[in-house]
PDB file of N, CA and C in Angstrom:
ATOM      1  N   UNK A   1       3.371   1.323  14.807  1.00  0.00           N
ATOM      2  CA  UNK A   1       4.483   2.198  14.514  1.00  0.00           C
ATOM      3  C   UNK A   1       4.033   3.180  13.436  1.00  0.00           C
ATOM      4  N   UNK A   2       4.319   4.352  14.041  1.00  0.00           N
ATOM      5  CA  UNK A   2       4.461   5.742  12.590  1.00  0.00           C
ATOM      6  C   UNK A   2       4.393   5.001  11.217  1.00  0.00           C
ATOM      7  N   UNK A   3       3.635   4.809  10.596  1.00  0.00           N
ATOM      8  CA  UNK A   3       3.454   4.818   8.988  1.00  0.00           C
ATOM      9  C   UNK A   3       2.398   3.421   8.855  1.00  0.00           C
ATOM     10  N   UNK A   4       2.566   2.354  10.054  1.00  0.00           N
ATOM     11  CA  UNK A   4       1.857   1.396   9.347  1.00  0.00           C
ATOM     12  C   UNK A   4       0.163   1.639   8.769  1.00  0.00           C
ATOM     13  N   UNK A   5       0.056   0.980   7.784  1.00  0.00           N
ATOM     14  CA  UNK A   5      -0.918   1.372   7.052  1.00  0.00           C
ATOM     15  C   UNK A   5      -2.083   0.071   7.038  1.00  0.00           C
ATOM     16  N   UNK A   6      -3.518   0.504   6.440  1.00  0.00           N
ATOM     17  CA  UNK A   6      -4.368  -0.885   6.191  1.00  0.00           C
ATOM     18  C   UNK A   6      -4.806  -0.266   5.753  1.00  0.00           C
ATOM     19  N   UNK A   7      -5.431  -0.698   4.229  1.00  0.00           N
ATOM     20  CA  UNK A   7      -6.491  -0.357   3.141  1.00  0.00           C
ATOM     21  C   UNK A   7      -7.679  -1.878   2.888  1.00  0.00           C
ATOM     22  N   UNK A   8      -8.454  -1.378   3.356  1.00  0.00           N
ATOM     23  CA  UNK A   8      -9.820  -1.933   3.048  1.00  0.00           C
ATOM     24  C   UNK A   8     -10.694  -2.036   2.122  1.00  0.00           C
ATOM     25  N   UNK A   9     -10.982  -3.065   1.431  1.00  0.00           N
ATOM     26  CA  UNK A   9     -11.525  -2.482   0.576  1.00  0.00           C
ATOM     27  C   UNK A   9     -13.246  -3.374   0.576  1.00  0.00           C
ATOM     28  N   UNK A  10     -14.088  -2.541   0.312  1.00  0.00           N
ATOM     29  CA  UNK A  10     -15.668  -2.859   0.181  1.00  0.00           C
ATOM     30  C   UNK A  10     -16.195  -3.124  -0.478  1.00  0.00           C
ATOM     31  N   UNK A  11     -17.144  -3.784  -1.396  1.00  0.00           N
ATOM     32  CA  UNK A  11     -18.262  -3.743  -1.871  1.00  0.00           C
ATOM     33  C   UNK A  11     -19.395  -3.492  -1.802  1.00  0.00           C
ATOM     34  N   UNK A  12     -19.736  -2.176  -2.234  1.00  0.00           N
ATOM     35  CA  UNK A  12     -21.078  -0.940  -2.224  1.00  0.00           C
ATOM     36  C   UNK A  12     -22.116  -0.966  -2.705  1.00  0.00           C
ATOM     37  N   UNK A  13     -22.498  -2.049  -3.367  1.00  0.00           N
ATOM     38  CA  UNK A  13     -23.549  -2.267  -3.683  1.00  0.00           C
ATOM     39  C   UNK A  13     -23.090  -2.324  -5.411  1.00  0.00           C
ATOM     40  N   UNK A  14     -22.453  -2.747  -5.941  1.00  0.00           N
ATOM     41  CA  UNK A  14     -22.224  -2.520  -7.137  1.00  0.00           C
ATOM     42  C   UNK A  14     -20.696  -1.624  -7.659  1.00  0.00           C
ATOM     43  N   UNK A  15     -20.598  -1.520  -6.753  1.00  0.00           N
ATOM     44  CA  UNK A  15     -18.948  -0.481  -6.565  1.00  0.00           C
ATOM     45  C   UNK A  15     -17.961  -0.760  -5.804  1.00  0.00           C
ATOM     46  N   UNK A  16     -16.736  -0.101  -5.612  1.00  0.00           N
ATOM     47  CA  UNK A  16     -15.858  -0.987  -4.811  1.00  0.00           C
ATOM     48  C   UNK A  16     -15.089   0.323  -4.012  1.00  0.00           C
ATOM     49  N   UNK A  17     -15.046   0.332  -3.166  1.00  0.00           N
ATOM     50  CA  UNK A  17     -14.744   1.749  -2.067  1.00  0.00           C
ATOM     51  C   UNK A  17     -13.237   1.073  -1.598  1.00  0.00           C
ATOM     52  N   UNK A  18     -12.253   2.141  -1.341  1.00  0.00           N
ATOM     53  CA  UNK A  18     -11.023   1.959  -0.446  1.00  0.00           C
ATOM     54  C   UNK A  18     -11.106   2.704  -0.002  1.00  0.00           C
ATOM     55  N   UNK A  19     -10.848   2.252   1.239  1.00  0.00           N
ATOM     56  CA  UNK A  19     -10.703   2.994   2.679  1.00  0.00           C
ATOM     57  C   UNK A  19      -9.504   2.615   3.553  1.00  0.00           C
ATOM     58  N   UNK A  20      -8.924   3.361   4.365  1.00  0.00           N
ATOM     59  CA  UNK A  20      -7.260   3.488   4.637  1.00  0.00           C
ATOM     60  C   UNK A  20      -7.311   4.138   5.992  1.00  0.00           C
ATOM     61  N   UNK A  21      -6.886   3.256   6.812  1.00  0.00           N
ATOM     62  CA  UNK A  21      -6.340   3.418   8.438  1.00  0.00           C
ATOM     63  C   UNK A  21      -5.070   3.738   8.607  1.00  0.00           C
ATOM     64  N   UNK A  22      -4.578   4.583   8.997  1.00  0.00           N
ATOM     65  CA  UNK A  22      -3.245   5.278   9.111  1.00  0.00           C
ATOM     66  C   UNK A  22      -2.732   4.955  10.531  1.00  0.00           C
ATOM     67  N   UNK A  23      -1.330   4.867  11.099  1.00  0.00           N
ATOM     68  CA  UNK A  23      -1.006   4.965  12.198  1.00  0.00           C
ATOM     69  C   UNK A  23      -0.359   6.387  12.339  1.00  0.00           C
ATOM     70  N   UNK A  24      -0.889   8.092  12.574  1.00  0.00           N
ATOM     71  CA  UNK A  24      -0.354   8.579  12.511  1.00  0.00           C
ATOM     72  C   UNK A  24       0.733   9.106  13.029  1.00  0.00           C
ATOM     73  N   UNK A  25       0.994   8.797  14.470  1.00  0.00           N
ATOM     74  CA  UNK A  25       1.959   9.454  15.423  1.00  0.00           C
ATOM     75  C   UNK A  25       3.274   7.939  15.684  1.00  0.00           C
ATOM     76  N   UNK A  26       3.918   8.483  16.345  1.00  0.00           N
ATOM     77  CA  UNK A  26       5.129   7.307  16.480  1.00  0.00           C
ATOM     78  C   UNK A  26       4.558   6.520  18.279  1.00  0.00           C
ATOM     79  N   UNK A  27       4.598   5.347  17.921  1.00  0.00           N
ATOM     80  CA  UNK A  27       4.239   4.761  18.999  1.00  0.00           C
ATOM     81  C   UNK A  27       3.224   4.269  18.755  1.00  0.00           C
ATOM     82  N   UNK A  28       2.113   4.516  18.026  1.00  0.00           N
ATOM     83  CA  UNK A  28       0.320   4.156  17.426  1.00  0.00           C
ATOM     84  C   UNK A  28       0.662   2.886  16.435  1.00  0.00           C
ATOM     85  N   UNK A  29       0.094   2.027  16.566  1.00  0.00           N
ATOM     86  CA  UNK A  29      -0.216   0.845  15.773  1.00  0.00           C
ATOM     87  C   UNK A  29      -1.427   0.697  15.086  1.00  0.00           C
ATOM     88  N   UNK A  30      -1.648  -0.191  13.976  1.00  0.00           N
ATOM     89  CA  UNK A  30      -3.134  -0.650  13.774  1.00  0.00           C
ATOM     90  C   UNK A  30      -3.421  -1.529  13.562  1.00  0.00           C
ATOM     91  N   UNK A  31      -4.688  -1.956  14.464  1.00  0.00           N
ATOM     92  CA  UNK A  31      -5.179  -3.335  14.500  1.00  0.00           C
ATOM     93  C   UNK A  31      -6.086  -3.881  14.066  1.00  0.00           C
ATOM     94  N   UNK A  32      -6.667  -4.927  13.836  1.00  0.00           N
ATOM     95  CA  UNK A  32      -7.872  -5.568  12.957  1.00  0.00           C
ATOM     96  C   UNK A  32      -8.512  -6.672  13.641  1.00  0.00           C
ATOM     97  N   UNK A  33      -9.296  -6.559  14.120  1.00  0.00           N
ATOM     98  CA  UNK A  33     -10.249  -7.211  14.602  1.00  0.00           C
ATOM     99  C   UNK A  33     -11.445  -7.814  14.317  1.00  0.00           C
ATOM    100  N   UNK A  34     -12.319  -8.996  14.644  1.00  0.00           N
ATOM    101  CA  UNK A  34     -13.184  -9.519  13.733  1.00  0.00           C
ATOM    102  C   UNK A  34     -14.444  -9.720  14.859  1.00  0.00           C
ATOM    103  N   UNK A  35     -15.640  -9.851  14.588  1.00  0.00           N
ATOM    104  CA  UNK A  35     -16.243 -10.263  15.690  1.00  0.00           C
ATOM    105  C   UNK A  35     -17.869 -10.009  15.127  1.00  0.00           C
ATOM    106  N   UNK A  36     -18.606 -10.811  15.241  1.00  0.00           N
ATOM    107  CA  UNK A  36     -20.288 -10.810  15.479  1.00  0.00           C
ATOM    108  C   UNK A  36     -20.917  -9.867  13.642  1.00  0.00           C
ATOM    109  N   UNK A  37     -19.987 -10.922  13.237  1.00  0.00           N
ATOM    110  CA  UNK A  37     -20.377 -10.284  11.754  1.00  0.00           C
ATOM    111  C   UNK A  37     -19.869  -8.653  10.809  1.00  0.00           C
ATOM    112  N   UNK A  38     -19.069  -8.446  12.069  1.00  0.00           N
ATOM    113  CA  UNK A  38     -18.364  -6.881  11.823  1.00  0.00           C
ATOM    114  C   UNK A  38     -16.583  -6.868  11.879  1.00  0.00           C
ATOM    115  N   UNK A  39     -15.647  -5.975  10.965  1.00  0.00           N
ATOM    116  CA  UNK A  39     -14.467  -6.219  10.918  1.00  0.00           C
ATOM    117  C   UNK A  39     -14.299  -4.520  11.724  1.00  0.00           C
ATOM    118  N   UNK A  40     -13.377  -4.281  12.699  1.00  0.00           N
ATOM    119  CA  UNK A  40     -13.168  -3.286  13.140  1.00  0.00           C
ATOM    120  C   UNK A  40     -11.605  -3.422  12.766  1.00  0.00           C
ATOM    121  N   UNK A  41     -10.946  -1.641  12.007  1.00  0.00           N
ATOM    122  CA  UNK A  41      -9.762  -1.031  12.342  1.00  0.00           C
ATOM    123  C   UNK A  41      -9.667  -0.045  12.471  1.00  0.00           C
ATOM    124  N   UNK A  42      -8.700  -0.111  14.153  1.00  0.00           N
ATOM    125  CA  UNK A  42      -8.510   1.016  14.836  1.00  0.00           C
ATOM    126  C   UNK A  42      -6.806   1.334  15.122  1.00  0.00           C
ATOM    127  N   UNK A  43      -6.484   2.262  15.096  1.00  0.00           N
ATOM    128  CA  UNK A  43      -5.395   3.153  15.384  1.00  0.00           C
ATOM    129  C   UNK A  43      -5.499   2.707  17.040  1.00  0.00           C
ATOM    130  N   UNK A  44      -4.531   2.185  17.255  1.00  0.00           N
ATOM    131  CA  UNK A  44      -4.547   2.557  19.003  1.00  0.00           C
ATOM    132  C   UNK A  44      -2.987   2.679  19.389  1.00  0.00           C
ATOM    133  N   UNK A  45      -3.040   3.500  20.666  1.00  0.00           N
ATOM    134  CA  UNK A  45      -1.835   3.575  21.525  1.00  0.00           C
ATOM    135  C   UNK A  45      -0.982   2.917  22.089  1.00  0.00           C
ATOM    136  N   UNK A  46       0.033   3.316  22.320  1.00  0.00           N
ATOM    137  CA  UNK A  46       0.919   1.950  22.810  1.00  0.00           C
ATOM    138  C   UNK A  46       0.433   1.233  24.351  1.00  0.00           C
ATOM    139  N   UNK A  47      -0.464   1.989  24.884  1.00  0.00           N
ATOM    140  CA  UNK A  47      -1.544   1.377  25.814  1.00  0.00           C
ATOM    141  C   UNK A  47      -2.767   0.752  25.721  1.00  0.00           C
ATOM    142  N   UNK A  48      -3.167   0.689  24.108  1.00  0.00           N
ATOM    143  CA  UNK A  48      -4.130   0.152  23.748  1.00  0.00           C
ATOM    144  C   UNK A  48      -5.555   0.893  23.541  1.00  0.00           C
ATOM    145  N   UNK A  49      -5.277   2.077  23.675  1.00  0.00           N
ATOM    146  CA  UNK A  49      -6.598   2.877  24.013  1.00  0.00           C
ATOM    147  C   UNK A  49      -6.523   3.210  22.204  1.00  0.00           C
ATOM    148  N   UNK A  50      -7.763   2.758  21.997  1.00  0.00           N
ATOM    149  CA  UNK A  50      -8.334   3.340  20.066  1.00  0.00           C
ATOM    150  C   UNK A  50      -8.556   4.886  20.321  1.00  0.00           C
ATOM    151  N   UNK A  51      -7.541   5.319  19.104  1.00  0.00           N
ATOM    152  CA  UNK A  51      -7.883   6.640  18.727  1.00  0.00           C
ATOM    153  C   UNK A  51      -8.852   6.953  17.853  1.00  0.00           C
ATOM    154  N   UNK A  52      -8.738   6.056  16.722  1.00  0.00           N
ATOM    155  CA  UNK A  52      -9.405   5.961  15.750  1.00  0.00           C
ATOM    156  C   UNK A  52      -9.841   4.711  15.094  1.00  0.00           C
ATOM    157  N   UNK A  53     -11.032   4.966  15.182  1.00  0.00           N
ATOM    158  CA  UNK A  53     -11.998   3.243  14.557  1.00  0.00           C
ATOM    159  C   UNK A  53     -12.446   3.360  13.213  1.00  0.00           C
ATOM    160  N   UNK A  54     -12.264   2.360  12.544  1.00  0.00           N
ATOM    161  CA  UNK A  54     -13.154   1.913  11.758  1.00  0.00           C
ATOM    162  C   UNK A  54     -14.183   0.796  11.450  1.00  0.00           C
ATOM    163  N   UNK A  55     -15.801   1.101  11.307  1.00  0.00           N
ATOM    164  CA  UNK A  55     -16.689  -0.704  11.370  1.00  0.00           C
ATOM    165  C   UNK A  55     -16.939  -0.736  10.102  1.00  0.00           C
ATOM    166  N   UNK A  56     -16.966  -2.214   9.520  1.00  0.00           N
ATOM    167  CA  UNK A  56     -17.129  -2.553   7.928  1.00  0.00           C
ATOM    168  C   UNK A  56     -18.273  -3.840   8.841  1.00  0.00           C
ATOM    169  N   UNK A  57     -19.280  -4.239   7.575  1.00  0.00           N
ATOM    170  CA  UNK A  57     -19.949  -5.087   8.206  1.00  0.00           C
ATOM    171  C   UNK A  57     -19.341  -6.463   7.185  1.00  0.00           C
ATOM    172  N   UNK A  58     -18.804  -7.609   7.708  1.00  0.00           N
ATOM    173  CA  UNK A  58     -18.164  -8.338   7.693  1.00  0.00           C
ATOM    174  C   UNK A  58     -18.179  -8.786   5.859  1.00  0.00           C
ATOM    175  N   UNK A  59     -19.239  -9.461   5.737  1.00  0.00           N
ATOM    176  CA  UNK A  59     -19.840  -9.378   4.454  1.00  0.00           C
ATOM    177  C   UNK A  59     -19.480  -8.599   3.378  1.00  0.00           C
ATOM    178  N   UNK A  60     -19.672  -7.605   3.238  1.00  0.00           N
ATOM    179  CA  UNK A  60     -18.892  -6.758   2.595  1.00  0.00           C
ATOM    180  C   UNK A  60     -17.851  -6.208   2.100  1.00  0.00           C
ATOM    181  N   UNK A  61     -16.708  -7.158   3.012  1.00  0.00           N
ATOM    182  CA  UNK A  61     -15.257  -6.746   3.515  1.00  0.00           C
ATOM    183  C   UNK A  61     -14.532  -7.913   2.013  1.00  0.00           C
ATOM    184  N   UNK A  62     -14.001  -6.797   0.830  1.00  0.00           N
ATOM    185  CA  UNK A  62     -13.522  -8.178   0.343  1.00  0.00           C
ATOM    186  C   UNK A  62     -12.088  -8.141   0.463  1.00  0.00           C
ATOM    187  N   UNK A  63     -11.696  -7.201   0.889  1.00  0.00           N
ATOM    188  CA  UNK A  63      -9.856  -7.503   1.250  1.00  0.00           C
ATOM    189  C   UNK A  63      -9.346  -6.557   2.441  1.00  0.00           C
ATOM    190  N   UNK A  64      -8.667  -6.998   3.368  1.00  0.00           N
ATOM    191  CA  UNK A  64      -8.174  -5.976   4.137  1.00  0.00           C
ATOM    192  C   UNK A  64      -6.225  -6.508   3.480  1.00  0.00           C
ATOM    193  N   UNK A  65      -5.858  -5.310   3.595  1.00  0.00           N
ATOM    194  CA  UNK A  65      -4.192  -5.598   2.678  1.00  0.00           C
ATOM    195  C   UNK A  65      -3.510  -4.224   4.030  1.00  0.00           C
ATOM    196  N   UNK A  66      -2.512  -5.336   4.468  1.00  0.00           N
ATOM    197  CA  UNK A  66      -2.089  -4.369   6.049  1.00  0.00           C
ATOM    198  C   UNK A  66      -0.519  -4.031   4.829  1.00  0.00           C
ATOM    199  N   UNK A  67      -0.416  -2.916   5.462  1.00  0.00           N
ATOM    200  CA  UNK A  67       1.050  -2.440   5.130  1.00  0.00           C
ATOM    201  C   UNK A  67       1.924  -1.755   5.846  1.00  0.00           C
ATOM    202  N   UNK A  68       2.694  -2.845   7.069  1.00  0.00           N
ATOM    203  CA  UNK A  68       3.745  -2.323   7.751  1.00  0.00           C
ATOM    204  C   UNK A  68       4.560  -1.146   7.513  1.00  0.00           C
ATOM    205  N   UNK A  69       4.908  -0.580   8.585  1.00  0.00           N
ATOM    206  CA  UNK A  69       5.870   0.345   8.207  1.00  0.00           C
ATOM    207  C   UNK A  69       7.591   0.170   7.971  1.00  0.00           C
ATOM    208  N   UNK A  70       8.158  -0.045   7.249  1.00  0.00           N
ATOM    209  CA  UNK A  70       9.647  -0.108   7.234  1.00  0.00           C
ATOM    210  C   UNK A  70      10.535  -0.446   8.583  1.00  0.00           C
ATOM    211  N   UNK A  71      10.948  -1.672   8.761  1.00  0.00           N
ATOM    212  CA  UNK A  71      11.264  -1.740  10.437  1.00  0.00           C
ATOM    213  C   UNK A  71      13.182  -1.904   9.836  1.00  0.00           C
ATOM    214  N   UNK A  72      13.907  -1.247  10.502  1.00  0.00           N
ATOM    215  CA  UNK A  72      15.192  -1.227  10.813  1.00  0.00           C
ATOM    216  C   UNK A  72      15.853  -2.629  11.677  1.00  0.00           C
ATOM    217  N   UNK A  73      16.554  -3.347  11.183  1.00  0.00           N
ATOM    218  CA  UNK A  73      17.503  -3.800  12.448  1.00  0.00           C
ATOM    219  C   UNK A  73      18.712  -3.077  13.311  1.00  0.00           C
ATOM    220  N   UNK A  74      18.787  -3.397  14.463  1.00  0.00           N
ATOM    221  CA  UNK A  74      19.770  -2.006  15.449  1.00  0.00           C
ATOM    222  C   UNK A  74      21.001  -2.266  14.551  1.00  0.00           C
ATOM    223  N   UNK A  75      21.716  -3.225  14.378  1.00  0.00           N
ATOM    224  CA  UNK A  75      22.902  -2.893  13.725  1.00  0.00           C
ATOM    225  C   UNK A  75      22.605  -2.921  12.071  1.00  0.00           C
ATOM    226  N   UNK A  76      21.291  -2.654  11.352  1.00  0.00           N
ATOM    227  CA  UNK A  76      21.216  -2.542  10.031  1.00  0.00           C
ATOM    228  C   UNK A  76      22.024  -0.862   9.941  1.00  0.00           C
ATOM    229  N   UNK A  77      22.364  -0.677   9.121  1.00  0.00           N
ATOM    230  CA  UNK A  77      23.159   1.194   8.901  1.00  0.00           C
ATOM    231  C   UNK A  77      21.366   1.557   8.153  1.00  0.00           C
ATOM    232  N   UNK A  78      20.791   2.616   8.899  1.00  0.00           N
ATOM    233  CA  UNK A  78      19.587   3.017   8.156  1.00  0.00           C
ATOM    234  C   UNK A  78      20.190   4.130   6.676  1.00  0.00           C
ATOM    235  N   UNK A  79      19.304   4.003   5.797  1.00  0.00           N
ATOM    236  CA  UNK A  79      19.998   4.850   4.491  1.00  0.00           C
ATOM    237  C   UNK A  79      19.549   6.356   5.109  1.00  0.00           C
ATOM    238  N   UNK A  80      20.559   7.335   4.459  1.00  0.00           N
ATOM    239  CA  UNK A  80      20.204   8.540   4.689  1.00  0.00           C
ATOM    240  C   UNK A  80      20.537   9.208   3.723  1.00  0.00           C
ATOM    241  N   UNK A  81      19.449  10.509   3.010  1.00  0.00           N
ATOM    242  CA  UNK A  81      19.376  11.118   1.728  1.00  0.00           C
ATOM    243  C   UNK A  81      20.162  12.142   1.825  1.00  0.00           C
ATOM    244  N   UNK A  82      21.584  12.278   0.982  1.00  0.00           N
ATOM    245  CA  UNK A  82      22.471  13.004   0.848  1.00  0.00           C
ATOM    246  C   UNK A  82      21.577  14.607   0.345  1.00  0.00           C
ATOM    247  N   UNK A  83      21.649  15.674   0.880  1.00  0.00           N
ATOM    248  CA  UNK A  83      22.181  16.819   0.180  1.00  0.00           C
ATOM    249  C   UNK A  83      21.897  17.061  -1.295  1.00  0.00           C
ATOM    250  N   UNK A  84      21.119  17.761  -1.785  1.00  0.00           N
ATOM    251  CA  UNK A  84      21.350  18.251  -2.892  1.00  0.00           C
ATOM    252  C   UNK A  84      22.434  19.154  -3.366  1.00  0.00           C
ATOM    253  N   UNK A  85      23.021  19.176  -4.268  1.00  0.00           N
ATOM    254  CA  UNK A  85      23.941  20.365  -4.366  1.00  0.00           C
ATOM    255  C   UNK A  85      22.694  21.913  -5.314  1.00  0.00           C
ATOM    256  N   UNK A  86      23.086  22.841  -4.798  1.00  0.00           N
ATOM    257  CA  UNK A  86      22.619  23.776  -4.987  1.00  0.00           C
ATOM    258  C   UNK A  86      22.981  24.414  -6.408  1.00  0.00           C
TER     259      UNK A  86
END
């Protein structure tokens, strides 16, 4: 969904890198995957097709921290930002 987020974060040899997978469009998710010593996150479609990848080599990987996007219940009332007065 539109906004969900994942920040990654690395160890560089002495340094510590964040790096950030976006879901940009409505309908795009992001997923995290593990496999053969490598962590992949990719942006994909609501058909599954990756728009956008990311490879970390496993080792290296010292936190992945996912951050959903804000989900509504149908009968929650969603808030809406009044108007400034001019």
């Amino acid at each position: 969904m539109k906004g969900d987020r994942v920040e990654i974060v690395i160890d560089a040899g002495g340094n510590v890198r964040t790096y950030e997978v976006f879901a940009t469009r409505a309908g795009r998710r992001v997923e995290i995957s593990t496999g053969r010593g490598m962590v992949t996150v990719a942006e994909v479609t609501r058909g599954g097709t990756p728009v956008r990848t990311a490879q970390f080599m496993a080792n290296r990987v010292l936190a992945l921290v996912e951050h959903p996007a804000p989900r509504h219940a149908p009968d929650e009332p969603r808030a809406v930002p009044l108007p400034r007065p001019a």
